[in-house]
Every structure is written in structure tokens, then in C-alpha cells.
Protein backbone atom coordinates (compact mmCIF):
# COMPACT_ATOMS: atom_id res chain seq x y z
CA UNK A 1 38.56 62.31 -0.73
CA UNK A 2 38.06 66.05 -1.56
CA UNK A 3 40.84 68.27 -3.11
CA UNK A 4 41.71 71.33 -1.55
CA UNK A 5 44.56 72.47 0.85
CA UNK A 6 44.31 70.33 3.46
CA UNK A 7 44.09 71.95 7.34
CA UNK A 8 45.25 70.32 10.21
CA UNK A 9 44.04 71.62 13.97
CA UNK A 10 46.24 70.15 16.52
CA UNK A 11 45.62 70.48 20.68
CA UNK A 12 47.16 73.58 22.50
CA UNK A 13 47.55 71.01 25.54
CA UNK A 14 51.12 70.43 26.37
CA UNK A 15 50.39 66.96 27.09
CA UNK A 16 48.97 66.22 23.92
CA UNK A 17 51.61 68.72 21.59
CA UNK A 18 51.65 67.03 18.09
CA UNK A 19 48.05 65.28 18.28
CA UNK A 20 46.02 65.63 15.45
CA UNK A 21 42.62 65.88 16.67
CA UNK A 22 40.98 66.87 13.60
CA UNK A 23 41.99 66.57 9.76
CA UNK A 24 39.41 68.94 7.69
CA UNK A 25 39.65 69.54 3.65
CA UNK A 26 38.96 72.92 2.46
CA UNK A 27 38.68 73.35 -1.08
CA UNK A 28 40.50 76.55 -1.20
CA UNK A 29 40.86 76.32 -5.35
CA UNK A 30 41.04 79.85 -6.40
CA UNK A 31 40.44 82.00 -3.40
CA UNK A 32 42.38 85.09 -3.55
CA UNK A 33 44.40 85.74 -0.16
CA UNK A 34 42.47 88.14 2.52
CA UNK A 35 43.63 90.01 4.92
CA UNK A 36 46.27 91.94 2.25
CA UNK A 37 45.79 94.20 -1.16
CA UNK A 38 47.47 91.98 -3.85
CA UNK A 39 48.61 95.09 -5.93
CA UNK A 40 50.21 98.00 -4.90
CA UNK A 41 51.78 100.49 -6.21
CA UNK A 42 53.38 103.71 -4.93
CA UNK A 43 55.77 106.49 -5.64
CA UNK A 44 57.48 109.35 -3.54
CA UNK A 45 59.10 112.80 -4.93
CA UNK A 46 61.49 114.76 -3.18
CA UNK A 47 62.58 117.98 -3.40
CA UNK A 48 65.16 120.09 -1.27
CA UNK A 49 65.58 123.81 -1.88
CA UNK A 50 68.61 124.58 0.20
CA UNK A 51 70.78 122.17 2.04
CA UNK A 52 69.15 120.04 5.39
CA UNK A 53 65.87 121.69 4.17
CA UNK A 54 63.20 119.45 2.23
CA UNK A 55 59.81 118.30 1.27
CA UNK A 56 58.24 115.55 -0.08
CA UNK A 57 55.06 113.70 -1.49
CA UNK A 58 54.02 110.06 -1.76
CA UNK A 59 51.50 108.65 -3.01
CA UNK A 60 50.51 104.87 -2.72
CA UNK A 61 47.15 102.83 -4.66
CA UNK A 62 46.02 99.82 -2.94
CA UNK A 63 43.83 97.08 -5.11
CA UNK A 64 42.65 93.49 -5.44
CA UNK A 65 42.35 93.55 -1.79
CA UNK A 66 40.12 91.16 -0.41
CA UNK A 67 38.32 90.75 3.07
CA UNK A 68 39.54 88.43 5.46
CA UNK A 69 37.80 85.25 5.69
CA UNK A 70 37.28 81.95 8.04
CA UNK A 71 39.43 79.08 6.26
CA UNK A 72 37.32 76.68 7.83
CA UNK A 73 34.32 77.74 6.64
CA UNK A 74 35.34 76.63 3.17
CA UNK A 75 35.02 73.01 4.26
CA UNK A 76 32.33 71.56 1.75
CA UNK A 77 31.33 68.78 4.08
CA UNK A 78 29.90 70.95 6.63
CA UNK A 79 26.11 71.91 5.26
CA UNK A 80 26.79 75.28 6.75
CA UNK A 81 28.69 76.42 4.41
CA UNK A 82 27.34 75.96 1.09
CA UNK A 83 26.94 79.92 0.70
CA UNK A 84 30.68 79.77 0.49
CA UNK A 85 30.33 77.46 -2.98
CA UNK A 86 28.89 78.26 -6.44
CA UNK A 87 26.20 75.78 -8.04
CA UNK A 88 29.12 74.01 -9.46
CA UNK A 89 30.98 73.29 -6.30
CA UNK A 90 33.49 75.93 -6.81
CA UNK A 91 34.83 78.40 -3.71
CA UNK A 92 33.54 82.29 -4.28
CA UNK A 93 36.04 84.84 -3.48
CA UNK A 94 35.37 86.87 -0.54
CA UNK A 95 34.23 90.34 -0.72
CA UNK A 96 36.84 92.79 -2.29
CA UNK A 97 37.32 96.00 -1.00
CA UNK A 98 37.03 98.86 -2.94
CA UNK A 99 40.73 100.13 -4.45
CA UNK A 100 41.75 103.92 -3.01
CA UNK A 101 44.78 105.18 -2.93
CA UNK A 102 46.28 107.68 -0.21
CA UNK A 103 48.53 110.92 -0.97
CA UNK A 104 50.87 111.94 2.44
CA UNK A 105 53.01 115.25 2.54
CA UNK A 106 55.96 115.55 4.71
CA UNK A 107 59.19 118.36 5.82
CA UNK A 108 62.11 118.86 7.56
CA UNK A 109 64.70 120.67 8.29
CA UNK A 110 68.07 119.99 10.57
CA UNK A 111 71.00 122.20 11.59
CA UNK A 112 73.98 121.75 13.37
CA UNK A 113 73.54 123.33 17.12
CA UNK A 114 76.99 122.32 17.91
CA UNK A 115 80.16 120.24 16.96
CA UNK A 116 78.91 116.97 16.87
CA UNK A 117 75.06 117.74 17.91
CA UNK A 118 72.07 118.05 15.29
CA UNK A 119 68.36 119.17 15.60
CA UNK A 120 66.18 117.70 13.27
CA UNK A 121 62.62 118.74 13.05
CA UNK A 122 60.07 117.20 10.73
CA UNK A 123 56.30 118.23 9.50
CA UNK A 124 54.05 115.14 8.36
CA UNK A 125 50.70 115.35 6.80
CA UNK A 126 49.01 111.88 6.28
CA UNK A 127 46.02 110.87 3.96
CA UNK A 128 46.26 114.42 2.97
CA UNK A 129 43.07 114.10 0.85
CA UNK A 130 41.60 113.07 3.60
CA UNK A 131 40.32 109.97 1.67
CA UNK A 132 37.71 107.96 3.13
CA UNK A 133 38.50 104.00 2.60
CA UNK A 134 37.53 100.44 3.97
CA UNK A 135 41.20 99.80 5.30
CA UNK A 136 40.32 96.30 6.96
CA UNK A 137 36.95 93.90 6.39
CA UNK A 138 36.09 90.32 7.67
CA UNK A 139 33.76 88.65 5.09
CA UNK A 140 30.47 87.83 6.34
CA UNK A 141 31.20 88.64 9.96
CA UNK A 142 29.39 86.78 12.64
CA UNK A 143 30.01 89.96 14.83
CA UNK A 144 27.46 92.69 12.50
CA UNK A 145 24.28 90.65 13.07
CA UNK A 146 23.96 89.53 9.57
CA UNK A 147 22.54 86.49 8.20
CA UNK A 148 23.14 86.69 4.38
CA UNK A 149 26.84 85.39 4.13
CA UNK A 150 26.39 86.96 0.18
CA UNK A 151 30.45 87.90 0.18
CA UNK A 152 29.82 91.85 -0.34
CA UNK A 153 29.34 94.86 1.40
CA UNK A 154 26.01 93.98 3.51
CA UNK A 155 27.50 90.97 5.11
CA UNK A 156 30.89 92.38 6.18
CA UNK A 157 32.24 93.76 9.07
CA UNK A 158 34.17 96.96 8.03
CA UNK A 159 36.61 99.39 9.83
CA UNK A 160 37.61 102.53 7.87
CA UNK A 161 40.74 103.64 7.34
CA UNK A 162 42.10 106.87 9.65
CA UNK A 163 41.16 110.40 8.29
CA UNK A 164 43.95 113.25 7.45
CA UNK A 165 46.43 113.66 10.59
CA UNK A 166 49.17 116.06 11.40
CA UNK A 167 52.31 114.69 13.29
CA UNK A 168 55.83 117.06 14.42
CA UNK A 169 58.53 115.64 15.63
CA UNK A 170 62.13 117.10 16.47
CA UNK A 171 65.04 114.72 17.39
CA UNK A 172 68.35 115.20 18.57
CA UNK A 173 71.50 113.81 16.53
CA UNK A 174 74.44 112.91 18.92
């Protein structure tokens, strides 16, 4: 028997709800998880010069994020998916993304307009660096074309990560 985390597909059909159809071993032994950065690490300052006025700065890193990847495709007893293993047997890591960090701006100010009413309005400025970064990947991606399945750049499907933006907003306190 191989050693792995062990995956169990079951029907959709209501008739057959709780029918394992298919048992499948994936040796998942070290992968890191996709999908999410495994380190982050942010911090905000804040700074008001006069009361209900202020302004503010965050900055956030992302790292040790790694592509999303088919868990089924580390099943060593399908022959399709022996670039997924090392010479030894051993599961390779999807592609990891390259670390960035982005730096966002934002201020407001609210007043009183009457007794128990409050206008707030409020200036954003996001990715204010306007930082270009790979915020989502899917490791070798049957939907590029590609036929290497090499876990890196070339054989990933990529989608980058929104330039700088401007947002306003103004709310009313009751």
C-alpha cells in the first residue's frame, strides 16, 4: 500500500450519497499548501493631526506562496504523473511565486452635520507603488498550452495582481 494522505471521491448522485467510488493514494509527503502565501507579514501607521481628521499607511509582504496544484495528480500509480516525483520517489513542490509586498495609503475625515448625524468621507490609494506581482498561479496548467509540467514559471498559468487604484467613499452616520 502507498503512504500518503489518502483521497476519497464519492458520487454527487443523491441516490448513491456516501458511495465510495474511488479510493486513490497521493503521496502528498512534503508539499507545501497552494493556493495561500505561508508567511505574511504586515504593519499599518496612523497618524491624526486634528480630531476626526487622519491618514494612514500599511504595508503588507507576502512569501512562501506556492501555486495551486491538482491533488490528484500526485497519485504515483498513474504513469502520468511521474513529472510530479523526483528520481527518488519523492513529491516536488509546486512552483512558488515570487514574494512582493504591497504599500496602500488611505484618509478621512468626519464631522458632525447635525445632533445625532455624521458625514464621513474617506480617500484610499491601493498598491500605491503600483507593484507588479503574480497574485494567483495554477502549477502546470492544462489551460496555457504547455506540455512541460517542470513546476516553474513556463508551465503555469498566471494572473497578476491589480495595478495602483483610487477609491472615495462618504457615508452617513445615523
Amino acid at each position: 500500500m502507498a503512504t500518503g494522505v489518502e483521497f476519497i471521491r464519492q458520487r454527487q448522485n443523491p441516490c448513491d450519497f456516501g458511495k465510495t467510488v474511488l479510493t486513490q493514494y497521493l503521496n502528498a509527503k512534503g508539499l507545501h499548501v497552494g493556493d495561500a502565501a505561508q508567511f505574511q507579514l504586515g504593519g499599518d501607521i496612523r497618524y491624526e493631526p486634528i480630531k476626526n481628521l487622519y491618514f494612514s499607511g500599511n504595508i503588507t509582504f507576502f512569501d512562501k506562496y506556492y501555486a495551486n496544484f491538482d491533488p490528484l495528480s500526485y497519485d504515483q500509480a498513474n504513469a502520468a504523473n511521474k513529472a510530479n516525483f523526483d528520481e527518488d520517489g519523492n513529491p516536488v513542490d509546486p512552483w512558488q511565486i515570487p514574494s512582493y509586498y504591497l504599500v496602500d495609503f488611505h484618509a478621512g475625515y468626519s464631522f458632525k452635520i447635525s445632533g445625532k448625524y455624521r458625514l464621513q468621507f474617506r480617500v484610499n490609494v491601493l498598491n500605491a507603488l503600483d507593484a507588479v506581482y503574480v497574485a494567483d498561479a495554477d502549477d502546470n496548467s492544462r489551460n496555457i498550452g504547455q506540455g512541460w509540467n517542470t513546476h516553474d514559471a513556463r508551465s503555469a498559468a498566471v494572473y497578476f495582481g491589480m495595478g495602483r487604484r483610487y477609491t472615495a467613499s462618504m457615508a452617513l452616520q445615523l
